[in-house]
C-alpha atoms as a PDB file:
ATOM      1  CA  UNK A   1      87.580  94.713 116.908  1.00  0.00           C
ATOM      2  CA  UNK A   2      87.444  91.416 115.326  1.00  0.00           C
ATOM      3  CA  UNK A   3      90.609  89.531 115.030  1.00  0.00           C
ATOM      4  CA  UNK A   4      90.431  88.741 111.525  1.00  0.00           C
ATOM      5  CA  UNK A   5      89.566  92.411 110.685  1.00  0.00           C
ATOM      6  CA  UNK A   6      92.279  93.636 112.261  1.00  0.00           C
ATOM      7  CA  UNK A   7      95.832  94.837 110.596  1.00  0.00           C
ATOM      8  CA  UNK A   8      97.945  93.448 112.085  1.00  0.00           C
ATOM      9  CA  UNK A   9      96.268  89.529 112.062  1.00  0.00           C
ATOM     10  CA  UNK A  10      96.075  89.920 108.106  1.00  0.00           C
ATOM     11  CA  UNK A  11      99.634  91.650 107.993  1.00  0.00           C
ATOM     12  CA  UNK A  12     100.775  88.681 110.356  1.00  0.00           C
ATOM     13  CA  UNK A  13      99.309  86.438 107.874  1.00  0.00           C
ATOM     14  CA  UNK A  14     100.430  87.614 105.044  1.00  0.00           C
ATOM     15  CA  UNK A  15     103.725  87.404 105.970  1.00  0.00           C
ATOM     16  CA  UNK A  16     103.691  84.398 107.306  1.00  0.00           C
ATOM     17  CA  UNK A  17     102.383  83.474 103.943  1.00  0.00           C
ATOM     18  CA  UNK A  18     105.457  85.322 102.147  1.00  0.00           C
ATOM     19  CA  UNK A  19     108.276  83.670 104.517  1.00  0.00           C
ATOM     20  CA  UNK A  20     106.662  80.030 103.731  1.00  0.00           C
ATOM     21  CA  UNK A  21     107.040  80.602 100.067  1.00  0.00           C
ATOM     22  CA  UNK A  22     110.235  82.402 100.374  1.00  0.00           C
ATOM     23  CA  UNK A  23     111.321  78.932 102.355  1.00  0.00           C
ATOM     24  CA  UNK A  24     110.092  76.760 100.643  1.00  0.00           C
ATOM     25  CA  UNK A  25     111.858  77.965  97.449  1.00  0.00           C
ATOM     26  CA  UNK A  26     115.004  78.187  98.969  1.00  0.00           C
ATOM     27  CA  UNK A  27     114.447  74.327  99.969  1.00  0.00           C
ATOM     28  CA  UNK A  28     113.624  73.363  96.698  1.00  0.00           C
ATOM     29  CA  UNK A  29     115.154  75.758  94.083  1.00  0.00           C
ATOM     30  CA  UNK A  30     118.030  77.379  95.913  1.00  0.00           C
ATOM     31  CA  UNK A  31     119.135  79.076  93.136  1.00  0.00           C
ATOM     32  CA  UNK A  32     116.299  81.535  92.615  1.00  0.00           C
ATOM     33  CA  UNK A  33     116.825  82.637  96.214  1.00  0.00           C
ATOM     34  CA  UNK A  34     119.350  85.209  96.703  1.00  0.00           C
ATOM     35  CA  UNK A  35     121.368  85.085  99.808  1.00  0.00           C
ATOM     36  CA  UNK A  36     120.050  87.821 101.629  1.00  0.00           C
ATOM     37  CA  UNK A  37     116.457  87.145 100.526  1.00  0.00           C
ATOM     38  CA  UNK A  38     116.013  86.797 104.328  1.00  0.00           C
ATOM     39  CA  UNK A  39     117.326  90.115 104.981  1.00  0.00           C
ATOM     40  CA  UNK A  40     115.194  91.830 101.990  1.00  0.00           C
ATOM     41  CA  UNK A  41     112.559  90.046 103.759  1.00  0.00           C
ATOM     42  CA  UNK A  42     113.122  91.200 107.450  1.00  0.00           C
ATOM     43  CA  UNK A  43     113.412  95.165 106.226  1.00  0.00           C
ATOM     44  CA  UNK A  44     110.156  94.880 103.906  1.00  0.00           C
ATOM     45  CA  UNK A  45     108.346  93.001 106.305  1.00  0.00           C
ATOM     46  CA  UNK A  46     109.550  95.887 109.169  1.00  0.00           C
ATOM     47  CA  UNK A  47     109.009  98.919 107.219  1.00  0.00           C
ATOM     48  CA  UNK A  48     105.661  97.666 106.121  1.00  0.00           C
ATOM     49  CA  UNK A  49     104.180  97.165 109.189  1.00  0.00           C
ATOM     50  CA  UNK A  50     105.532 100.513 110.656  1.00  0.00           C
ATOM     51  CA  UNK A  51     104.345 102.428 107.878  1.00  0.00           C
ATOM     52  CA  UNK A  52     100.774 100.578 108.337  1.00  0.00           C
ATOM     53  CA  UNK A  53     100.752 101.464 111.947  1.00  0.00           C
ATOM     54  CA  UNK A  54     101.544 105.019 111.761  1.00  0.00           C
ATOM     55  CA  UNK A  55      99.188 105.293 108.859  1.00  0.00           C
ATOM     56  CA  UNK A  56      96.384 103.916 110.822  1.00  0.00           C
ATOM     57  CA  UNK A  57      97.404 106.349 113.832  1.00  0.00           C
ATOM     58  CA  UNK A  58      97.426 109.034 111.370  1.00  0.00           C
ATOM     59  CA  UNK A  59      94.293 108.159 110.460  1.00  0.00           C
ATOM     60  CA  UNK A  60      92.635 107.928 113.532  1.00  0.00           C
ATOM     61  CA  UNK A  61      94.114 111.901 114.187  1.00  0.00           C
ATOM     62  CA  UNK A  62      92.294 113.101 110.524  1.00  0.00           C
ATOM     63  CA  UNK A  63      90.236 110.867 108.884  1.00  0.00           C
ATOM     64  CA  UNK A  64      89.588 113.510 105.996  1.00  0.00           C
ATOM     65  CA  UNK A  65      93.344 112.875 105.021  1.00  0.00           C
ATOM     66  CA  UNK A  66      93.347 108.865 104.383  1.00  0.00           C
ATOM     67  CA  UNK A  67      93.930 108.902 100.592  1.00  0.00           C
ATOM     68  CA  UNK A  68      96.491 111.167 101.207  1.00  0.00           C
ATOM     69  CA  UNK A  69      98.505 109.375 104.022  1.00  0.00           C
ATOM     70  CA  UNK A  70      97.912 105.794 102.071  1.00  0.00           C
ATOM     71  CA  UNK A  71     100.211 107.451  99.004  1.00  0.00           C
ATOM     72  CA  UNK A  72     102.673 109.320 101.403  1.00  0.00           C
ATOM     73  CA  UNK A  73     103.153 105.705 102.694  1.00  0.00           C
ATOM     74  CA  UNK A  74     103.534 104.220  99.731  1.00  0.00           C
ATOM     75  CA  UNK A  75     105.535 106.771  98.883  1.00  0.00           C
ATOM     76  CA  UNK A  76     107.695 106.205 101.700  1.00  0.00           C
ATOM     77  CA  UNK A  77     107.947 102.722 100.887  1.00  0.00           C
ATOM     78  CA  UNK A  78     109.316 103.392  97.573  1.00  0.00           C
ATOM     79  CA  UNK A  79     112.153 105.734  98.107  1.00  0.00           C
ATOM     80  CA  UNK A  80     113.009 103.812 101.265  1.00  0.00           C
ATOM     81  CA  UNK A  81     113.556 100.347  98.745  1.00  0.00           C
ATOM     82  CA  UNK A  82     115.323 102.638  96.605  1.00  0.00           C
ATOM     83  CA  UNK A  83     117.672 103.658  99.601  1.00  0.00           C
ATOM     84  CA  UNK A  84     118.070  99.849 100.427  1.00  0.00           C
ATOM     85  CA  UNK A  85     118.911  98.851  97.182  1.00  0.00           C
ATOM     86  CA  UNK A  86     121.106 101.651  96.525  1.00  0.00           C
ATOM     87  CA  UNK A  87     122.981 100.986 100.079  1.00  0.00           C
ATOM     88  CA  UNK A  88     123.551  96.993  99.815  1.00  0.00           C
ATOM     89  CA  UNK A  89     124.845  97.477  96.196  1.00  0.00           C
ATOM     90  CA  UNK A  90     127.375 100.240  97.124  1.00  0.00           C
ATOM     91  CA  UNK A  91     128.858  97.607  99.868  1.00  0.00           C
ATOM     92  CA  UNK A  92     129.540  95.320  96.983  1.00  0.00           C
ATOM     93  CA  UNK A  93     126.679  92.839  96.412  1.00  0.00           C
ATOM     94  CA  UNK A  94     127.267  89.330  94.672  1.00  0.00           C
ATOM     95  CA  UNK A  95     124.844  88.416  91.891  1.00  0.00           C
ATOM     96  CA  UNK A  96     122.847  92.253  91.610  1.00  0.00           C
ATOM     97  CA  UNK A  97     120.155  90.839  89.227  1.00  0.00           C
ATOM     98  CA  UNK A  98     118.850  88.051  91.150  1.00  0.00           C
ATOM     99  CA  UNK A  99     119.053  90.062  94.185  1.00  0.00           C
ATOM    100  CA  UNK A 100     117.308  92.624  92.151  1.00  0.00           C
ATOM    101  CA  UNK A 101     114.871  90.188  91.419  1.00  0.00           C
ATOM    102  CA  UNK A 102     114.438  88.781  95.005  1.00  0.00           C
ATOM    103  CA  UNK A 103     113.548  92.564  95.796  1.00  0.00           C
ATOM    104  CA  UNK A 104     111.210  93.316  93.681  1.00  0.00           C
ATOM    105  CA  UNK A 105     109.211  89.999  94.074  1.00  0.00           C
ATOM    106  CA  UNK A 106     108.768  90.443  97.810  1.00  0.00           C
ATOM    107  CA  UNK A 107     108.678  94.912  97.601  1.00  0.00           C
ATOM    108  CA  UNK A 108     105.549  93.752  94.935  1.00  0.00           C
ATOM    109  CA  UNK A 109     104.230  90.963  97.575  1.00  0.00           C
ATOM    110  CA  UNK A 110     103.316  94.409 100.376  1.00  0.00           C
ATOM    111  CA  UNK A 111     102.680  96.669  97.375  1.00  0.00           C
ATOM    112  CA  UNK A 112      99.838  94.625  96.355  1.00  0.00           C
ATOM    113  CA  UNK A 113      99.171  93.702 100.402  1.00  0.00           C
ATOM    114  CA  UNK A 114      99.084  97.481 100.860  1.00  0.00           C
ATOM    115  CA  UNK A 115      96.833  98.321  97.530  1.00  0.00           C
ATOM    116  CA  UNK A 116      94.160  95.647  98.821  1.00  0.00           C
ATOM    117  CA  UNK A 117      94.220  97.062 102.388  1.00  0.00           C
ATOM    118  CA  UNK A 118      93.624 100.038 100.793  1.00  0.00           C
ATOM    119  CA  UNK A 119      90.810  99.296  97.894  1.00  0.00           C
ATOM    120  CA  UNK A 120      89.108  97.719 101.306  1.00  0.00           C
ATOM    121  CA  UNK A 121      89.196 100.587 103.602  1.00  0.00           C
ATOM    122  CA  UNK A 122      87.672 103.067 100.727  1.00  0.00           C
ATOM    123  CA  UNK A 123      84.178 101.212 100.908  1.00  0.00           C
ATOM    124  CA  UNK A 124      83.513 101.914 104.781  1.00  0.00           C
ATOM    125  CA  UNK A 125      85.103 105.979 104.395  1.00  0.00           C
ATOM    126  CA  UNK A 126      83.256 105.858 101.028  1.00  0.00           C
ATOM    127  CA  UNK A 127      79.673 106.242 103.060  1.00  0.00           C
END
């Protein structure tokens, strides 16, 4: 397996990518970052990568099933930000919207990570 081909190099990367902006705009326009951006960040950035990992594991037990575990994972995903979001504004969260905001910037930064991962893995099962 080629490094650059692999998951978790571009999931690595991507992140990496996601953290510099995420710094770099709480360096220079503090006030669009939410004060637990970090920790929005750190549970996205977890969950993501778990639910890529035991997707490709699935995966590697029934290939016939890939579309299928791709949406359960994104599925997962979903009601697991819900959950989040539900949890940190029940303890009493400052400022909801731009935390709302913050969330759905960065939960939209692995959706799209995820949907490209995906839309590139249908070409090589498409054959």
């Amino acid at each position: 397996m080629k490094l650059t081909s692999s998951i978790h190099f571009n999931y690595l990367m991507a992140s990496l990518l996601l953290a510099g902006i995420l710094f770099l705009l709480e360096y220079f326009v503090p006030q669009l970052v939410h004060s637990t951006s970090w920790t929005i960040f750190g549970f996205m950035a977890g969950l993501s990568y778990l639910l890529s990992v035991v997707t490709l594991w699935l995966y590697s037990k029934s290939p016939e099933n890939f579309f299928a575990l791709k949406i359960l994972g994104m599925l997962i995903r979903t009601l697991s930000a819900l959950g989040f979001i539900g949890i940190l504004v029940v303890m009493g969260l400052e400022n909801i919207i731009l935390f709302i905001a913050n969330f759905f910037i960065i939960f939209l930064f692995y959706m799209i990570f995820d949907i490209y991962t995906f839309i590139s893995n249908l070409r090589p099962n498409s054959k």
